[in-house]
C-alpha atoms as a PDB file:
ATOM      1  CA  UNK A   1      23.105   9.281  -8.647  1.00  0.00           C
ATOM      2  CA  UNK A   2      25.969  11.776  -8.198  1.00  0.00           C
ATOM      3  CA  UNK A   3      28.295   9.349  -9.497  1.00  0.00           C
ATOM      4  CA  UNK A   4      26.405   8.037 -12.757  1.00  0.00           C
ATOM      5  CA  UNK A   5      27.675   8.693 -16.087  1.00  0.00           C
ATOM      6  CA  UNK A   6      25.365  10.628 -18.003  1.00  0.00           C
ATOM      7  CA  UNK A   7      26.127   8.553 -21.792  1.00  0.00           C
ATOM      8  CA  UNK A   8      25.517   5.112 -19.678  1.00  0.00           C
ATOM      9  CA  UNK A   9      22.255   6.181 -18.036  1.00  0.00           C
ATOM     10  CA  UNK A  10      20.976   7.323 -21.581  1.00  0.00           C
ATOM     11  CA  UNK A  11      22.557   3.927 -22.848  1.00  0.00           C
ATOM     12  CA  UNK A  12      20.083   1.780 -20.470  1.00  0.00           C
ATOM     13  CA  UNK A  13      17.392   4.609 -20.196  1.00  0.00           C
ATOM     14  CA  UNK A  14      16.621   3.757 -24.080  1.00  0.00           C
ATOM     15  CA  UNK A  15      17.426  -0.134 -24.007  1.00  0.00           C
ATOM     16  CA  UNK A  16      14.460  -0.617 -21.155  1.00  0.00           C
ATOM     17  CA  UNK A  17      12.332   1.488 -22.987  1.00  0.00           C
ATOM     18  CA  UNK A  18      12.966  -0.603 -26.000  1.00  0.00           C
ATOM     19  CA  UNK A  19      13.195  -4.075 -24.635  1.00  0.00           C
ATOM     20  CA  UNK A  20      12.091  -3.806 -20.666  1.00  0.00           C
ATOM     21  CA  UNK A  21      13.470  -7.474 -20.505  1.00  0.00           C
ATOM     22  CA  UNK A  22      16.441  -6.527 -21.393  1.00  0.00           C
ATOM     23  CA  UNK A  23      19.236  -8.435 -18.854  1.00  0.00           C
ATOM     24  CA  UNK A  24      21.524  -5.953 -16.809  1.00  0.00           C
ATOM     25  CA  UNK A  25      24.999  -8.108 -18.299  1.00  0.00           C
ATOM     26  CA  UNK A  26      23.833  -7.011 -21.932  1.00  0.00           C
ATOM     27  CA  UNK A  27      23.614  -3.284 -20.534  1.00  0.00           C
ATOM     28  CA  UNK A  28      27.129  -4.046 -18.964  1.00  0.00           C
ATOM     29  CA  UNK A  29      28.444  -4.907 -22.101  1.00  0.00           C
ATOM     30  CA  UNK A  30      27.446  -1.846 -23.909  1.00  0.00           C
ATOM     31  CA  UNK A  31      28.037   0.321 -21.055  1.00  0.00           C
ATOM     32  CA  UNK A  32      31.842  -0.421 -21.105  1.00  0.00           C
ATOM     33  CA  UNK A  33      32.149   0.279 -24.944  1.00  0.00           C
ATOM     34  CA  UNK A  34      30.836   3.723 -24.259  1.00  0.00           C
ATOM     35  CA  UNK A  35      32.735   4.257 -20.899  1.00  0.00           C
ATOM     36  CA  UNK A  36      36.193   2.235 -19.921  1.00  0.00           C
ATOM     37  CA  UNK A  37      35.482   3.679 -16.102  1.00  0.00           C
ATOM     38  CA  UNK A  38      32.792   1.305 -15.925  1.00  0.00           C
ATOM     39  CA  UNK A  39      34.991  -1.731 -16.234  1.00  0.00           C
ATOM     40  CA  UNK A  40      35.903  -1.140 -12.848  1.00  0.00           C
ATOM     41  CA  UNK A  41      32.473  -2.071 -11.300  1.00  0.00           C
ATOM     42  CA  UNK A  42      30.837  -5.340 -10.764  1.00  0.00           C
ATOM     43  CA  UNK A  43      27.501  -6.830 -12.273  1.00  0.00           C
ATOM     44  CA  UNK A  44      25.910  -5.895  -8.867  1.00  0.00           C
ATOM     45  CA  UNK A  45      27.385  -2.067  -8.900  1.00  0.00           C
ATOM     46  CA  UNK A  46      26.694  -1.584 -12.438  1.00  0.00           C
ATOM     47  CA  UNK A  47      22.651  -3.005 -11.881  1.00  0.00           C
ATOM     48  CA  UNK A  48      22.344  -0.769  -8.954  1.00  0.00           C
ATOM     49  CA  UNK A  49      23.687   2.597 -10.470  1.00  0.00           C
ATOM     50  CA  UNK A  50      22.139   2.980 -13.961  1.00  0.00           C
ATOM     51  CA  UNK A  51      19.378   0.072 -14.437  1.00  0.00           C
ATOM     52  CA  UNK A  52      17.873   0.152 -11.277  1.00  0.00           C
ATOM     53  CA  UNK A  53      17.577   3.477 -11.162  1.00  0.00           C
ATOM     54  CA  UNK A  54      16.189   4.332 -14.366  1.00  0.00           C
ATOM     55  CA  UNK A  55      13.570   1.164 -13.132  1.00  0.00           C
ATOM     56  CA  UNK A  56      12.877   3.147 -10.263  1.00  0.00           C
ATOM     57  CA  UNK A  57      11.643   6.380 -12.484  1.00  0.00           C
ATOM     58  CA  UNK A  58       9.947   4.616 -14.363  1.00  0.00           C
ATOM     59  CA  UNK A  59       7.764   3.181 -12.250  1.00  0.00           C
ATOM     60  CA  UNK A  60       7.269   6.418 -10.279  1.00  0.00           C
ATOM     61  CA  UNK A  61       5.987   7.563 -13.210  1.00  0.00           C
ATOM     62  CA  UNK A  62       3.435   4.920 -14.198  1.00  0.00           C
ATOM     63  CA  UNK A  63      -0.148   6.132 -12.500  1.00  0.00           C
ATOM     64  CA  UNK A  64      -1.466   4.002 -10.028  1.00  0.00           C
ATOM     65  CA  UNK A  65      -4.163   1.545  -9.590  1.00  0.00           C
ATOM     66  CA  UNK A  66      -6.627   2.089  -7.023  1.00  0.00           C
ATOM     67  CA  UNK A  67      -7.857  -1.132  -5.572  1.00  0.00           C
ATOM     68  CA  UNK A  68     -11.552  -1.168  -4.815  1.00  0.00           C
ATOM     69  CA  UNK A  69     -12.031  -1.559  -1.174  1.00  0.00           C
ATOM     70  CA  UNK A  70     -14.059  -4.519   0.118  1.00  0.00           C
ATOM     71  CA  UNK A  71     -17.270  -3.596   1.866  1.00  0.00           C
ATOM     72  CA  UNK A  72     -17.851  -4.975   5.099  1.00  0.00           C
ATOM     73  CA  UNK A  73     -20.572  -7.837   5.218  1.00  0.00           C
ATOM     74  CA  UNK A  74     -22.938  -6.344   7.568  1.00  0.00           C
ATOM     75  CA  UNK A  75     -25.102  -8.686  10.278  1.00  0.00           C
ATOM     76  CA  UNK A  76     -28.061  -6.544  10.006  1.00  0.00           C
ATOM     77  CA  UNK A  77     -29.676  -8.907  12.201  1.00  0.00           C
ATOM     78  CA  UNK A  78     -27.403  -8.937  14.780  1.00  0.00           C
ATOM     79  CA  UNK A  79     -27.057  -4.930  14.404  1.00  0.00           C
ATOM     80  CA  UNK A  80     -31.098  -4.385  14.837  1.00  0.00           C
ATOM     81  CA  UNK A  81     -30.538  -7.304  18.036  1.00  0.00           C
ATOM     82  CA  UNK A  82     -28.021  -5.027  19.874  1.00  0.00           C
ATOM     83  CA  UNK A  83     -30.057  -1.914  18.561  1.00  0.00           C
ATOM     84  CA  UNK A  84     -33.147  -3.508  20.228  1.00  0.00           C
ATOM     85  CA  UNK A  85     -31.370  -4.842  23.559  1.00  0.00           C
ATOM     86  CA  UNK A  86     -29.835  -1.133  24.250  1.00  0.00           C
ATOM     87  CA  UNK A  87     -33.772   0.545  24.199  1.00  0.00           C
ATOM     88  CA  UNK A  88     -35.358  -2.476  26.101  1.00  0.00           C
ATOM     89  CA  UNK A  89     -31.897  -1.811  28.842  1.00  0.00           C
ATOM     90  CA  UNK A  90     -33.205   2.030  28.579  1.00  0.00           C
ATOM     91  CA  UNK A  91     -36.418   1.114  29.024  1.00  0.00           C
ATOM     92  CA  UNK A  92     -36.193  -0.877  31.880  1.00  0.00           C
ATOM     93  CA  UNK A  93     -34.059   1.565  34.016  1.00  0.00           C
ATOM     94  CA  UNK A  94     -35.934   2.697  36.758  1.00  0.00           C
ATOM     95  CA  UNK A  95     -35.455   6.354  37.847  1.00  0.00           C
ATOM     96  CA  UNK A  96     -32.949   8.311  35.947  1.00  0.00           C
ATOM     97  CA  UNK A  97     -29.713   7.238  37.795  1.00  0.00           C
ATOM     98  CA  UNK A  98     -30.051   3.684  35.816  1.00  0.00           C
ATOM     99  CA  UNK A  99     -30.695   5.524  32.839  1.00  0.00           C
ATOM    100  CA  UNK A 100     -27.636   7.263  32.897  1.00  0.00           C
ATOM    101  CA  UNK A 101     -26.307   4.112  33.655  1.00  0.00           C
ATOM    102  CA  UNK A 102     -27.235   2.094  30.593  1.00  0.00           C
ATOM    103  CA  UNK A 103     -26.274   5.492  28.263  1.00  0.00           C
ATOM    104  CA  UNK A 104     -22.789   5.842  30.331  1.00  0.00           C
ATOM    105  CA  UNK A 105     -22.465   2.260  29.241  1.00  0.00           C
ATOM    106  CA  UNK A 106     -23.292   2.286  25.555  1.00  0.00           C
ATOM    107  CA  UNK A 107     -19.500   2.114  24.429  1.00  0.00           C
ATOM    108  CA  UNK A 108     -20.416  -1.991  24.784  1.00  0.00           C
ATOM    109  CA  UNK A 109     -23.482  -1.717  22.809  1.00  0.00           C
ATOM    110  CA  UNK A 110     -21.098  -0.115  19.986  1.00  0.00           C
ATOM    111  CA  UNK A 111     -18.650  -3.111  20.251  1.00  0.00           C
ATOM    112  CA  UNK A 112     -21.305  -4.860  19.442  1.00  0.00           C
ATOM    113  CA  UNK A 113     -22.393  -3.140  16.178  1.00  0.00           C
ATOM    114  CA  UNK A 114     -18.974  -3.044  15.054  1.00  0.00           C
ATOM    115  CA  UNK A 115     -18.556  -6.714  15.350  1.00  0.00           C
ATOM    116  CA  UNK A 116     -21.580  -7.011  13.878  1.00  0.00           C
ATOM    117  CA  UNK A 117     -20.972  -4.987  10.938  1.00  0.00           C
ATOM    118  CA  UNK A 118     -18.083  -6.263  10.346  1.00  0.00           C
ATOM    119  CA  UNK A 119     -15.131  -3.390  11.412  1.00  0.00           C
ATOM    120  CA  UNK A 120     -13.301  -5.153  13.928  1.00  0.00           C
END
């Protein structure tokens, strides 16, 4: 921050990194022995310009996890019963009009699958 004093935010910047516990009215303390312009700011201020933010880079540096994703659970059964229902519809379209009917229509078919995979 524009308004940060450089001597504090080294101050707190090596406190964290040597006790990350460390509470922010200890840092306060110490802050105004190195800099009598901090007097004039409250717990609150004080947390928010130097602790927080050297909190914030910190964890901006740390890499991040990658949760493993969840596979859907899969109704094969129900899959292959939608799969089946769709070629007996095609089948038993008579002339190609119907046929083009059932395809035309295969969006609900898909709703299907995807409920029955799991994806919905």
């Amino acid at each position: 921050m524009a308004d940060a004093n450089g001597k504090v935010m080294d101050m707190v910047r090596e406190e964290i990194a040597r006790n990350p516990g460390v509470r922010t009215e200890e840092l306060f303390e110490k802050a105004k022995k190195l800099d009598k312009g901090v007097t004039g700011l409250s717990v609150r201020q004080f947390h928010a310009r130097y602790p927080l933010q050297v909190k914030r880079q910190l964890a901006a540096q740390r890499p991040r996890r990658n949760r493993p994703r969840r596979k859907p659970v899969a109704d094969r059964t129900a899959i292959k019963g939608v799969m089946l229902q769709f070629a007996k519809d095609v089948m038993a379209a008579e002339g190609k009009a119907q046929v083009v009917d059932v395809i035309g229509g295969v969006e609900k078919y898909v709703d299907k699958v995807v409920k029955a995979a799991g994806l919905d």
